[in-house]
PDB file of N, CA and C in Angstrom:
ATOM      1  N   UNK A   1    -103.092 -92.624  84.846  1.00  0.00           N
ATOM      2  CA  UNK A   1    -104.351 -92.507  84.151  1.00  0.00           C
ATOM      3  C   UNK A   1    -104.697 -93.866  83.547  1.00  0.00           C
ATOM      4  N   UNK A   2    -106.113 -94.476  83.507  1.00  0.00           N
ATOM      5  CA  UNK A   2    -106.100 -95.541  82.776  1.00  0.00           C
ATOM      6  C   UNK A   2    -107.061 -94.979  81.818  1.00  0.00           C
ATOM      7  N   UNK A   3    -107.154 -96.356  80.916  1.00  0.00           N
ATOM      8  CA  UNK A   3    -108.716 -95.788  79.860  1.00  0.00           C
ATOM      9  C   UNK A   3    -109.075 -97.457  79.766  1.00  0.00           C
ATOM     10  N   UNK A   4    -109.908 -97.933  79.251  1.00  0.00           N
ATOM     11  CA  UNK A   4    -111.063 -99.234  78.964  1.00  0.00           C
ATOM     12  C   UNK A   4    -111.021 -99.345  77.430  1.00  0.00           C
ATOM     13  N   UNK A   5    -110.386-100.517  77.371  1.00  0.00           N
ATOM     14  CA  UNK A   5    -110.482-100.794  75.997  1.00  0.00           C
ATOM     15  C   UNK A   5    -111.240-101.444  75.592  1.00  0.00           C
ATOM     16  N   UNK A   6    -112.080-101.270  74.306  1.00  0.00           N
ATOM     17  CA  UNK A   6    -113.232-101.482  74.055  1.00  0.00           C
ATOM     18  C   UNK A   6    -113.302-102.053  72.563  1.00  0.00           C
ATOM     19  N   UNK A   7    -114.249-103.023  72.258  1.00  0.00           N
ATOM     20  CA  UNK A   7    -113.856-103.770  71.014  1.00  0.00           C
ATOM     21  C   UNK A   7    -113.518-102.692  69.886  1.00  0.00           C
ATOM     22  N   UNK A   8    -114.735-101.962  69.886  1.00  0.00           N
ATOM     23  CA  UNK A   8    -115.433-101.403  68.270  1.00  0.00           C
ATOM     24  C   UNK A   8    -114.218 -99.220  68.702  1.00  0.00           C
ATOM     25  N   UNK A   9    -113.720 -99.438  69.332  1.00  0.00           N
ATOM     26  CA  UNK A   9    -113.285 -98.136  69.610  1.00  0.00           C
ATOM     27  C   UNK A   9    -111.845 -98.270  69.837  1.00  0.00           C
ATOM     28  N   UNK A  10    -111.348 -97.566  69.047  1.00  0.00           N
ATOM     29  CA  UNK A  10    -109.523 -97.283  68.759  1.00  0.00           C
ATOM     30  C   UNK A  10    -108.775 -96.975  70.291  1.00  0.00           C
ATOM     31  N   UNK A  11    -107.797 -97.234  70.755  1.00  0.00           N
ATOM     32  CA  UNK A  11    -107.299 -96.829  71.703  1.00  0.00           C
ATOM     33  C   UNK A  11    -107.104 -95.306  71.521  1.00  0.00           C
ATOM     34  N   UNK A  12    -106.913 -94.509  72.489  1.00  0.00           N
ATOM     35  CA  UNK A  12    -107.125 -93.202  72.870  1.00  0.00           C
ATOM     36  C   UNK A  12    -105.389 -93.162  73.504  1.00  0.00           C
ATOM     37  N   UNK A  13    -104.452 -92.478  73.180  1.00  0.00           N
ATOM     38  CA  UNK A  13    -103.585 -91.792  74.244  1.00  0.00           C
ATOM     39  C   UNK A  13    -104.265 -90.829  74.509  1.00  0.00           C
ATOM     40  N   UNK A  14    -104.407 -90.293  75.691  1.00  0.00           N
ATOM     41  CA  UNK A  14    -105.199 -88.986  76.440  1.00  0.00           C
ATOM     42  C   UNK A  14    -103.967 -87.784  76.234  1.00  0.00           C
ATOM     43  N   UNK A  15    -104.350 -86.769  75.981  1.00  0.00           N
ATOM     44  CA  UNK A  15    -104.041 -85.117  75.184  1.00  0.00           C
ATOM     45  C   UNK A  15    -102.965 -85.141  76.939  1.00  0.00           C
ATOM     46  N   UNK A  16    -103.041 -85.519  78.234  1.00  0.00           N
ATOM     47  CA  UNK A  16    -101.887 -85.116  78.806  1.00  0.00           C
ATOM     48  C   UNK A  16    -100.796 -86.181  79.224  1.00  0.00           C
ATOM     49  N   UNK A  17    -100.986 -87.054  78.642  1.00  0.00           N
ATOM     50  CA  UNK A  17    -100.333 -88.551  78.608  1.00  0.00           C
ATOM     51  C   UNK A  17     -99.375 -88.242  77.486  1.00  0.00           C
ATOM     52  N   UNK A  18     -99.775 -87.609  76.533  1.00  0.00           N
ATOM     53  CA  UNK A  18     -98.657 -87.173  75.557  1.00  0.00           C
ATOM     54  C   UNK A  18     -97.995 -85.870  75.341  1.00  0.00           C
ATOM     55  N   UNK A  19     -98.769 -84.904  76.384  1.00  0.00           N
ATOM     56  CA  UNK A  19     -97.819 -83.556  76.516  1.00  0.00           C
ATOM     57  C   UNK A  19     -96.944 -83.977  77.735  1.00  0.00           C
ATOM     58  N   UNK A  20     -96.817 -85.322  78.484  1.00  0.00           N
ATOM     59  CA  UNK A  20     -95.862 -85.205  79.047  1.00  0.00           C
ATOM     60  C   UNK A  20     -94.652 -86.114  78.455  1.00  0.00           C
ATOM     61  N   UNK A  21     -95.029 -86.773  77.410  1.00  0.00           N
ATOM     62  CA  UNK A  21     -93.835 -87.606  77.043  1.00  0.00           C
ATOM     63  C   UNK A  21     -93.650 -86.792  75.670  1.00  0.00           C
ATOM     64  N   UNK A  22     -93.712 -85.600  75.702  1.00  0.00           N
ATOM     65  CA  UNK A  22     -93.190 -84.941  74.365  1.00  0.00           C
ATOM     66  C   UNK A  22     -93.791 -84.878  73.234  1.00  0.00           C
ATOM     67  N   UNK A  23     -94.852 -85.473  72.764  1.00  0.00           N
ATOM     68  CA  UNK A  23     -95.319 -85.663  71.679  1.00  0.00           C
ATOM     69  C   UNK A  23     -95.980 -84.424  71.519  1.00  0.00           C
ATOM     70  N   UNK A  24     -95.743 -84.289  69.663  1.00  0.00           N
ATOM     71  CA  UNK A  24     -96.211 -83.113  68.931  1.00  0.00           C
ATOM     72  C   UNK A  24     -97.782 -83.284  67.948  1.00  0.00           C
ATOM     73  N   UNK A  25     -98.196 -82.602  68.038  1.00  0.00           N
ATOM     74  CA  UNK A  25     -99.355 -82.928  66.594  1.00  0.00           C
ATOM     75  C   UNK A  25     -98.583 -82.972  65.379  1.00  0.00           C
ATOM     76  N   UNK A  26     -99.161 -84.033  64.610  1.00  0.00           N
ATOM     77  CA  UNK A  26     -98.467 -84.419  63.079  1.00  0.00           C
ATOM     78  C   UNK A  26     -97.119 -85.064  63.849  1.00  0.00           C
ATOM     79  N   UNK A  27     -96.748 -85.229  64.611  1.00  0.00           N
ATOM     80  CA  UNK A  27     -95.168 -86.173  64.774  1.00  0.00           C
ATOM     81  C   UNK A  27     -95.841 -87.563  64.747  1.00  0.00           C
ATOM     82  N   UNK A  28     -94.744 -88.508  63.806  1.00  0.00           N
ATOM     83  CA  UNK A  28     -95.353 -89.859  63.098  1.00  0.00           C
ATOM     84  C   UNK A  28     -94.582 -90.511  64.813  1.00  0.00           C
ATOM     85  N   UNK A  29     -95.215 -91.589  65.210  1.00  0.00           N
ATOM     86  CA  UNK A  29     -95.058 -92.361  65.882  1.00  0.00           C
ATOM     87  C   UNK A  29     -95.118 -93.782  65.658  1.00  0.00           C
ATOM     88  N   UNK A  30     -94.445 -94.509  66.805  1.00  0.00           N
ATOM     89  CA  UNK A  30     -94.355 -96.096  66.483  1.00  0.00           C
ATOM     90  C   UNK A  30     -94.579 -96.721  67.588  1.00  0.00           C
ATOM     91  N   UNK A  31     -94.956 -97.368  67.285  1.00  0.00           N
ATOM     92  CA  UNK A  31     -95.549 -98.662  68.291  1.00  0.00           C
ATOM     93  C   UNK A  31     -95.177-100.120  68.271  1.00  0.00           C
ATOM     94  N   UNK A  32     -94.103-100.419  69.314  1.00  0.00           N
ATOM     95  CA  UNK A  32     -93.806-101.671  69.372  1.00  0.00           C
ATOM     96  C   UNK A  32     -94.524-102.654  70.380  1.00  0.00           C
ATOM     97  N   UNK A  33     -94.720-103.568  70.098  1.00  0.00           N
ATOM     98  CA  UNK A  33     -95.571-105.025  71.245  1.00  0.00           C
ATOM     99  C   UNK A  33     -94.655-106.019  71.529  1.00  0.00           C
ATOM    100  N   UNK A  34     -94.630-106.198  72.852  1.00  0.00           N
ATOM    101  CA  UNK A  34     -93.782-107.428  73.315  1.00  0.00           C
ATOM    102  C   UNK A  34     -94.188-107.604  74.875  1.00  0.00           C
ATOM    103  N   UNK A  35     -94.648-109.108  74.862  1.00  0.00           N
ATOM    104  CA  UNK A  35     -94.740-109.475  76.207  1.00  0.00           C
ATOM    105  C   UNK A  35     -96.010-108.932  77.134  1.00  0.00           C
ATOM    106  N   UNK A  36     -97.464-108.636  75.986  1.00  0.00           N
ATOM    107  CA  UNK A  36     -98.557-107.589  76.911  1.00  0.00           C
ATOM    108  C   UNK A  36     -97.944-106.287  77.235  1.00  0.00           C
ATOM    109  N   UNK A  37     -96.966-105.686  76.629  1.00  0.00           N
ATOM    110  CA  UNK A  37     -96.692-104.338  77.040  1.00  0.00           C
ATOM    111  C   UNK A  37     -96.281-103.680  75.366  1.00  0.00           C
ATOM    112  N   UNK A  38     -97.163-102.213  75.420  1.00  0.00           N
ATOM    113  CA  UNK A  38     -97.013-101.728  74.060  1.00  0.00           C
ATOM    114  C   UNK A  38     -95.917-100.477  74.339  1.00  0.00           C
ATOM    115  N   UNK A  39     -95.030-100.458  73.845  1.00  0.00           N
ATOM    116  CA  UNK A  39     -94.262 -99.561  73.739  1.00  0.00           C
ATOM    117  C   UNK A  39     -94.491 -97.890  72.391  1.00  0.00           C
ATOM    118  N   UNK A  40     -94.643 -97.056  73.080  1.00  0.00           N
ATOM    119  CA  UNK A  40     -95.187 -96.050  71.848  1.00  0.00           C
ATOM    120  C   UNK A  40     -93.748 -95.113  71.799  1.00  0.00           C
ATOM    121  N   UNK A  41     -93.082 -94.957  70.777  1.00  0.00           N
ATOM    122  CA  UNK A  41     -91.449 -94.081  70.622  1.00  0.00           C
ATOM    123  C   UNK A  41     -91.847 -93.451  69.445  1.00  0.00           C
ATOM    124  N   UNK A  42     -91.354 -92.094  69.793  1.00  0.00           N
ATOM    125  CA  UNK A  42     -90.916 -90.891  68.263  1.00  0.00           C
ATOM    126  C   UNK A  42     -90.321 -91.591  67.173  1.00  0.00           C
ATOM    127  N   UNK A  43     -91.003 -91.976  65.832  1.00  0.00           N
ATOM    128  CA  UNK A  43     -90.310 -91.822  64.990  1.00  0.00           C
ATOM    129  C   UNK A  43     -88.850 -91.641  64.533  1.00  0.00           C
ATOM    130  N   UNK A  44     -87.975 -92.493  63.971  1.00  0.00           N
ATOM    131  CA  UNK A  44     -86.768 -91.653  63.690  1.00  0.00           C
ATOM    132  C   UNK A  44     -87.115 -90.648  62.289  1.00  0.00           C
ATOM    133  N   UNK A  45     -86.419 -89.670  62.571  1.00  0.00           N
ATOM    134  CA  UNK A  45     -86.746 -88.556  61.548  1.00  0.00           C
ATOM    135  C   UNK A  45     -85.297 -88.276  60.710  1.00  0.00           C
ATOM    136  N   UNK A  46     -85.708 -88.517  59.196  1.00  0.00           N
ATOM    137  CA  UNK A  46     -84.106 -87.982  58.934  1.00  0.00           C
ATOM    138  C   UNK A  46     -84.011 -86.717  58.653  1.00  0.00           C
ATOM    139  N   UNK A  47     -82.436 -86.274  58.104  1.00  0.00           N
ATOM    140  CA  UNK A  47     -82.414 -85.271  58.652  1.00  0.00           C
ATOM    141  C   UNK A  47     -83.004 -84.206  57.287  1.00  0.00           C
ATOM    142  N   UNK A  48     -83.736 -84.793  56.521  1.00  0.00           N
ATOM    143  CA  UNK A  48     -84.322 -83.770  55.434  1.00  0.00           C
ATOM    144  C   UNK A  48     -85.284 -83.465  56.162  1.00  0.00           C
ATOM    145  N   UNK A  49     -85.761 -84.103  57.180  1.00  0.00           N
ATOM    146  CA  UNK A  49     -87.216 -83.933  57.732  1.00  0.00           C
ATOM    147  C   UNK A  49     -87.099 -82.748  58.666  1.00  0.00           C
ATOM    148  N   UNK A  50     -86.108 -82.566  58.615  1.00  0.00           N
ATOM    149  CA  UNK A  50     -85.584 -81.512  60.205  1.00  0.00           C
ATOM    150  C   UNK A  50     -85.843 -79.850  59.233  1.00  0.00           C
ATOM    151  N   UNK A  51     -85.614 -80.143  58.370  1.00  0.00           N
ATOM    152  CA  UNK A  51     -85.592 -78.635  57.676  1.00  0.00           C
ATOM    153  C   UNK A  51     -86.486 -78.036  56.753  1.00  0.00           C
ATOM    154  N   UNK A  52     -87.234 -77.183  56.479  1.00  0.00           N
ATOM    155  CA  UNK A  52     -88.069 -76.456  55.381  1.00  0.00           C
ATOM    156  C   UNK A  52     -87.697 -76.383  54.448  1.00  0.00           C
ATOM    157  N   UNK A  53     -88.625 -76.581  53.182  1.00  0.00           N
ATOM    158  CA  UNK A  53     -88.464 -76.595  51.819  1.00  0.00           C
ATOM    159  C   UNK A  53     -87.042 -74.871  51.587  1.00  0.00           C
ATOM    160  N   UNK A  54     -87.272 -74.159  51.982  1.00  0.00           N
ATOM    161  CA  UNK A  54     -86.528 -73.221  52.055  1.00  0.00           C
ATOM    162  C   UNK A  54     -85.156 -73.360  52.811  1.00  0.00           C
ATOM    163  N   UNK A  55     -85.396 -73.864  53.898  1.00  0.00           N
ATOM    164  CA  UNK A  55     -84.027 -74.150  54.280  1.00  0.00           C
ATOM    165  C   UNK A  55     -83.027 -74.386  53.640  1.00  0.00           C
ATOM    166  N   UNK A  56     -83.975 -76.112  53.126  1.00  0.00           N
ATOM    167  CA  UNK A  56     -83.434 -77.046  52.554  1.00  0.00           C
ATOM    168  C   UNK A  56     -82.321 -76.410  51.422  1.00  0.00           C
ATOM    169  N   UNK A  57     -83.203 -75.078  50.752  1.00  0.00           N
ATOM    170  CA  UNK A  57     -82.597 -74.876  49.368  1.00  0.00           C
ATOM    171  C   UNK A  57     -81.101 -74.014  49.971  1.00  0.00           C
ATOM    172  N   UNK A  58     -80.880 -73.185  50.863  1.00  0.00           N
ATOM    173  CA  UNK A  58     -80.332 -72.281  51.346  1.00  0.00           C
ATOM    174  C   UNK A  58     -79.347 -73.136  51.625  1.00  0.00           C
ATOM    175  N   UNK A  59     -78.989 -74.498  52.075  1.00  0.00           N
ATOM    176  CA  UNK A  59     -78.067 -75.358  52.761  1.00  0.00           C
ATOM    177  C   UNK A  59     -77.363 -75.799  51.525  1.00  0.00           C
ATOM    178  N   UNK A  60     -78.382 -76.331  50.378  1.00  0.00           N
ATOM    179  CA  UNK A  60     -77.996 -76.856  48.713  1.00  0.00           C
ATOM    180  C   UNK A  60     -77.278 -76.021  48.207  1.00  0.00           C
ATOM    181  N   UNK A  61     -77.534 -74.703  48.708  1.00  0.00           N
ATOM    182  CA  UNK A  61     -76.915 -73.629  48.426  1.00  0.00           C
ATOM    183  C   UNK A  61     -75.471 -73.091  48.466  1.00  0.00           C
ATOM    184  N   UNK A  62     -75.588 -73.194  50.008  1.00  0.00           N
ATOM    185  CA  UNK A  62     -74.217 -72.908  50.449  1.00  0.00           C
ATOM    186  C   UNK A  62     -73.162 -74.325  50.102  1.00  0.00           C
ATOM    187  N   UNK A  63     -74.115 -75.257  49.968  1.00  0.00           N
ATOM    188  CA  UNK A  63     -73.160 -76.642  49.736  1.00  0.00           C
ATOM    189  C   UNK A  63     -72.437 -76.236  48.034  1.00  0.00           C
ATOM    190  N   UNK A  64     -73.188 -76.339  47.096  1.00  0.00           N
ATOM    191  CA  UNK A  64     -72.448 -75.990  46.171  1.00  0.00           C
ATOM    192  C   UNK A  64     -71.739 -74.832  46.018  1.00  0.00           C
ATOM    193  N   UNK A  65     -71.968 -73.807  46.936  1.00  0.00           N
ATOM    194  CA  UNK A  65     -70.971 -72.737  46.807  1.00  0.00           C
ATOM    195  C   UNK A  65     -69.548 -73.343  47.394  1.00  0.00           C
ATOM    196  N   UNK A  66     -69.434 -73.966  48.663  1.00  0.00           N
ATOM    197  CA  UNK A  66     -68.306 -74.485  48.888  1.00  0.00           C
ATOM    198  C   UNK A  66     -67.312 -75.466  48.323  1.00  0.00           C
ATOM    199  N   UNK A  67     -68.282 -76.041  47.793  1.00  0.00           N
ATOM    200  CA  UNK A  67     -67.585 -77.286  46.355  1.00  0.00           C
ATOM    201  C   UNK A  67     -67.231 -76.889  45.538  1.00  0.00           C
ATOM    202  N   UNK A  68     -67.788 -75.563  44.930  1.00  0.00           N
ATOM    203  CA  UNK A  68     -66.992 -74.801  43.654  1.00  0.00           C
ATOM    204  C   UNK A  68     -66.033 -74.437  44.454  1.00  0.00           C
ATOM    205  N   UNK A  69     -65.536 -73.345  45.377  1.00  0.00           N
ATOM    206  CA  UNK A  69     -64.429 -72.935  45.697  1.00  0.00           C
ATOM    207  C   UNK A  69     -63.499 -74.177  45.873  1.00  0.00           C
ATOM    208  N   UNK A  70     -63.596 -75.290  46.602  1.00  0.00           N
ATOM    209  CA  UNK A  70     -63.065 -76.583  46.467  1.00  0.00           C
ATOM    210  C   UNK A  70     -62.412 -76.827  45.096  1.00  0.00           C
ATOM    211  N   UNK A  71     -63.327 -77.021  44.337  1.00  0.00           N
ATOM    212  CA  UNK A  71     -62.656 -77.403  42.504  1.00  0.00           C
ATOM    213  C   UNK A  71     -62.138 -76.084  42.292  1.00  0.00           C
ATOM    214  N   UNK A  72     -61.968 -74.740  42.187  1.00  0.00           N
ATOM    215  CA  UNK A  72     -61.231 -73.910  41.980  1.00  0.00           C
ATOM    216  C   UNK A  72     -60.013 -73.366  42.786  1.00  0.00           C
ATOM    217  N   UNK A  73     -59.926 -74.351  43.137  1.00  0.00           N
ATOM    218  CA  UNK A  73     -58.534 -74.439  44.341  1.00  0.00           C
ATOM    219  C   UNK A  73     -58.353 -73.273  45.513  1.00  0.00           C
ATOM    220  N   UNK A  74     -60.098 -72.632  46.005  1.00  0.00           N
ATOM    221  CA  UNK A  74     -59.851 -71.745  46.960  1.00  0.00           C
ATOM    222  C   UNK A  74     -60.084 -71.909  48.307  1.00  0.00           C
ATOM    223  N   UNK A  75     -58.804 -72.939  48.421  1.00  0.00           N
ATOM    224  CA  UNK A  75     -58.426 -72.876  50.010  1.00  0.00           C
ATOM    225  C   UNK A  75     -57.653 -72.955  50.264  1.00  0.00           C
ATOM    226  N   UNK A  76     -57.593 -73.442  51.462  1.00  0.00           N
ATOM    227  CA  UNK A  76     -55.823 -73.357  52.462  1.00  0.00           C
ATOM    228  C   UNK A  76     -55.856 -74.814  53.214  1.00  0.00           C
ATOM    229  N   UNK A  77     -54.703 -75.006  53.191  1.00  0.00           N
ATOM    230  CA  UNK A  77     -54.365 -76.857  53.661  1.00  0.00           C
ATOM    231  C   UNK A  77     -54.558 -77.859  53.348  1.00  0.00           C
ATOM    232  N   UNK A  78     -54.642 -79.136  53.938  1.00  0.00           N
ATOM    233  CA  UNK A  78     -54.974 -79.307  55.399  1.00  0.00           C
ATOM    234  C   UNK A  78     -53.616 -78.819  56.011  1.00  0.00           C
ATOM    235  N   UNK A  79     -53.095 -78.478  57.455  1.00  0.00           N
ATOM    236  CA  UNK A  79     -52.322 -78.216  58.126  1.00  0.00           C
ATOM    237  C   UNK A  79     -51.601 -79.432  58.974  1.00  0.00           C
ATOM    238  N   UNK A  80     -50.468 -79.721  58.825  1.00  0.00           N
ATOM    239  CA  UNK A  80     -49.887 -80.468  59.640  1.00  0.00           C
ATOM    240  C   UNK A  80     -49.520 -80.160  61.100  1.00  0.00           C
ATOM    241  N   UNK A  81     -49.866 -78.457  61.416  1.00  0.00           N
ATOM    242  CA  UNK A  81     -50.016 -78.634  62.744  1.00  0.00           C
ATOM    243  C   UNK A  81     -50.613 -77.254  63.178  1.00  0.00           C
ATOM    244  N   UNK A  82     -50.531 -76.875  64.401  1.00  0.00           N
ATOM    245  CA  UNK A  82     -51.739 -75.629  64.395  1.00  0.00           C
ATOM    246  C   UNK A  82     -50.662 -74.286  64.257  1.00  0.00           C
ATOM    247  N   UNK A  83     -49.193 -74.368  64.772  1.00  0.00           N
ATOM    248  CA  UNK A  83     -47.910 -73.471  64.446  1.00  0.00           C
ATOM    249  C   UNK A  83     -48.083 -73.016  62.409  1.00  0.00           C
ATOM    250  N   UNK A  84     -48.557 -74.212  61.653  1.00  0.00           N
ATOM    251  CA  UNK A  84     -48.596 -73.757  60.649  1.00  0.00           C
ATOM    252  C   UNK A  84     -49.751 -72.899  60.476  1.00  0.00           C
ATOM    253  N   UNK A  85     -51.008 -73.776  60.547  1.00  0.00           N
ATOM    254  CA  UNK A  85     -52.151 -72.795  60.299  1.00  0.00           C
ATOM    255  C   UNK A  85     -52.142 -71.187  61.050  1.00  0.00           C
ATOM    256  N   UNK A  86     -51.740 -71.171  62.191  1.00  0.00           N
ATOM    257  CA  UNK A  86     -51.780 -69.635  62.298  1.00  0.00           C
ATOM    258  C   UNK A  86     -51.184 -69.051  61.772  1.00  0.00           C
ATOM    259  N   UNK A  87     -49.348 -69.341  61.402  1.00  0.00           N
ATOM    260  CA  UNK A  87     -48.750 -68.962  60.385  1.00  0.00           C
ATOM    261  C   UNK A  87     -49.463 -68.431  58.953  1.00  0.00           C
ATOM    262  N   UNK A  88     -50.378 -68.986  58.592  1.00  0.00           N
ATOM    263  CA  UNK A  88     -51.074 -68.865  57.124  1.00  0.00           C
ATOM    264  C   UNK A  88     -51.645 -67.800  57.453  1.00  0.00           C
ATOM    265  N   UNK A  89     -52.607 -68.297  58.566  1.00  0.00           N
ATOM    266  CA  UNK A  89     -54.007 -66.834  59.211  1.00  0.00           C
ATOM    267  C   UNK A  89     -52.882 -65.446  58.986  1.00  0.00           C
ATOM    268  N   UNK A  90     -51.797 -65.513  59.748  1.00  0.00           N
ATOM    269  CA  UNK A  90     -51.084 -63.988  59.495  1.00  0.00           C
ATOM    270  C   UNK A  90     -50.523 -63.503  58.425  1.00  0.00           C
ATOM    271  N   UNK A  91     -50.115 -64.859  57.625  1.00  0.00           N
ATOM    272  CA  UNK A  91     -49.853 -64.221  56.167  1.00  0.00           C
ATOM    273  C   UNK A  91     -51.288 -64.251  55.428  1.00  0.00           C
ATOM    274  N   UNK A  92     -52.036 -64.193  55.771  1.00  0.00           N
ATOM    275  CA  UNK A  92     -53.400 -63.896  54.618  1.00  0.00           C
ATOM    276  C   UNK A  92     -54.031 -62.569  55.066  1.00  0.00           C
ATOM    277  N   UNK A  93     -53.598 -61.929  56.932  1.00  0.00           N
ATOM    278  CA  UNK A  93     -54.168 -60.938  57.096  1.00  0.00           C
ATOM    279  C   UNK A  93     -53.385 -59.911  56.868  1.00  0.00           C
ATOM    280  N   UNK A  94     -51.641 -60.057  56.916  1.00  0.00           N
ATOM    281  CA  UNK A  94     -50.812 -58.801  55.981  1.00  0.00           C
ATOM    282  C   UNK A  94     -50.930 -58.809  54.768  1.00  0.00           C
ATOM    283  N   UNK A  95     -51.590 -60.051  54.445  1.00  0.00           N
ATOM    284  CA  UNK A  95     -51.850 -59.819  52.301  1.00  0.00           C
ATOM    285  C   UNK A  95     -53.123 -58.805  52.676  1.00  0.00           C
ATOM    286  N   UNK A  96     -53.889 -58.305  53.013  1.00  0.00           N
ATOM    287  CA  UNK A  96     -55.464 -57.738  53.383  1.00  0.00           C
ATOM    288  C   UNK A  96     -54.608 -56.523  53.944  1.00  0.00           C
ATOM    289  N   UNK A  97     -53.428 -56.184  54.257  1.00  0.00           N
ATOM    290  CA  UNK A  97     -53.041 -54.818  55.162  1.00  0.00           C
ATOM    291  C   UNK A  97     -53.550 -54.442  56.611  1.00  0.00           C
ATOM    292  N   UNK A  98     -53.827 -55.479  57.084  1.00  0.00           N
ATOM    293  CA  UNK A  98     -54.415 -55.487  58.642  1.00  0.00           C
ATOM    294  C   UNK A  98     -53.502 -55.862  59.774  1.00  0.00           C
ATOM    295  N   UNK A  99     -53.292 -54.883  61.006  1.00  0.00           N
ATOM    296  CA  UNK A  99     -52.296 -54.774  61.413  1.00  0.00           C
ATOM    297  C   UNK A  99     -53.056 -56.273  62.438  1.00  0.00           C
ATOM    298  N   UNK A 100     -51.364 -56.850  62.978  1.00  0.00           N
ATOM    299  CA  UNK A 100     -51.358 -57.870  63.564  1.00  0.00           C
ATOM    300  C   UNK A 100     -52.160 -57.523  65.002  1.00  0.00           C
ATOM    301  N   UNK A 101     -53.198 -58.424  65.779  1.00  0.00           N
ATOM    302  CA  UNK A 101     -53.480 -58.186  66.619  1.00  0.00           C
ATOM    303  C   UNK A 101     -52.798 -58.444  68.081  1.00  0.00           C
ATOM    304  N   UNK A 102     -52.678 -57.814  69.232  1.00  0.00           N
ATOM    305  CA  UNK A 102     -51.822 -58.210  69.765  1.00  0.00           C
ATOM    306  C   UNK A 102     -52.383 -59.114  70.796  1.00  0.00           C
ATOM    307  N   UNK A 103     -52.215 -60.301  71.132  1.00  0.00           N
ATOM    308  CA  UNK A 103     -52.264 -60.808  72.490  1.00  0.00           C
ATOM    309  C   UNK A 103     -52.417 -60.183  73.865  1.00  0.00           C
ATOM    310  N   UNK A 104     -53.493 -60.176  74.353  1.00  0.00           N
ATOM    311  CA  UNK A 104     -53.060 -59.814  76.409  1.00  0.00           C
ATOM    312  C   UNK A 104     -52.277 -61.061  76.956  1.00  0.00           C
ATOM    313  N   UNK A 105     -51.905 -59.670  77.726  1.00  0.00           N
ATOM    314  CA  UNK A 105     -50.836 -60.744  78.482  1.00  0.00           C
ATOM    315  C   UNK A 105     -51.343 -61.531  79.956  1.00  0.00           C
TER     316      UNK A 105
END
């Protein structure tokens, strides 16, 4: 596709020039120049940008729930090898009274 660039009139990307390279309405874009060739790339977006005011809070959420259990010493390890950690998994599921599951063979 071409278009005519014209003094008094903004360049135009054309509506299927950018549904094929991905572009969204409202996504911020950038434009680099080098050498007579304009380069147009997505924005980097961080990652607050990725999520809804609601999200956002639900993630803040679960984050400080895990940091308190952290400072109140409710966890297990780190494990020096994976023979231990399953070891733990079965003593935390006979502390709960749950019968051991068995392996197929």
């Amino acid at each position: 596709m071409t278009v005519t660039v014209k003094n008094r009139t903004p360049l135009v990307v054309p509506p299927s020039v950018r549904r094929k390279a991905g572009f969204k309405n409202g996504q911020v874009i950038e434009f680099k120049a080098s050498g007579g060739v304009i380069t147009i790339v997505p924005k980097s977006a961080n990652a607050v940008d990725d999520y809804t005011p609601e999200q956002r809070r639900v993630i803040d959420a679960q984050l400080a729930e895990g940091l308190a259990d952290l400072g109140a010493g409710r966890t297990r390890g780190p494990f020096a090898t994976h023979k231990e950690f399953i070891s733990t998994l079965h003593q935390e599921a006979e502390k709960l009274g749950r019968k051991r599951a068995k392996r197929p063979v």
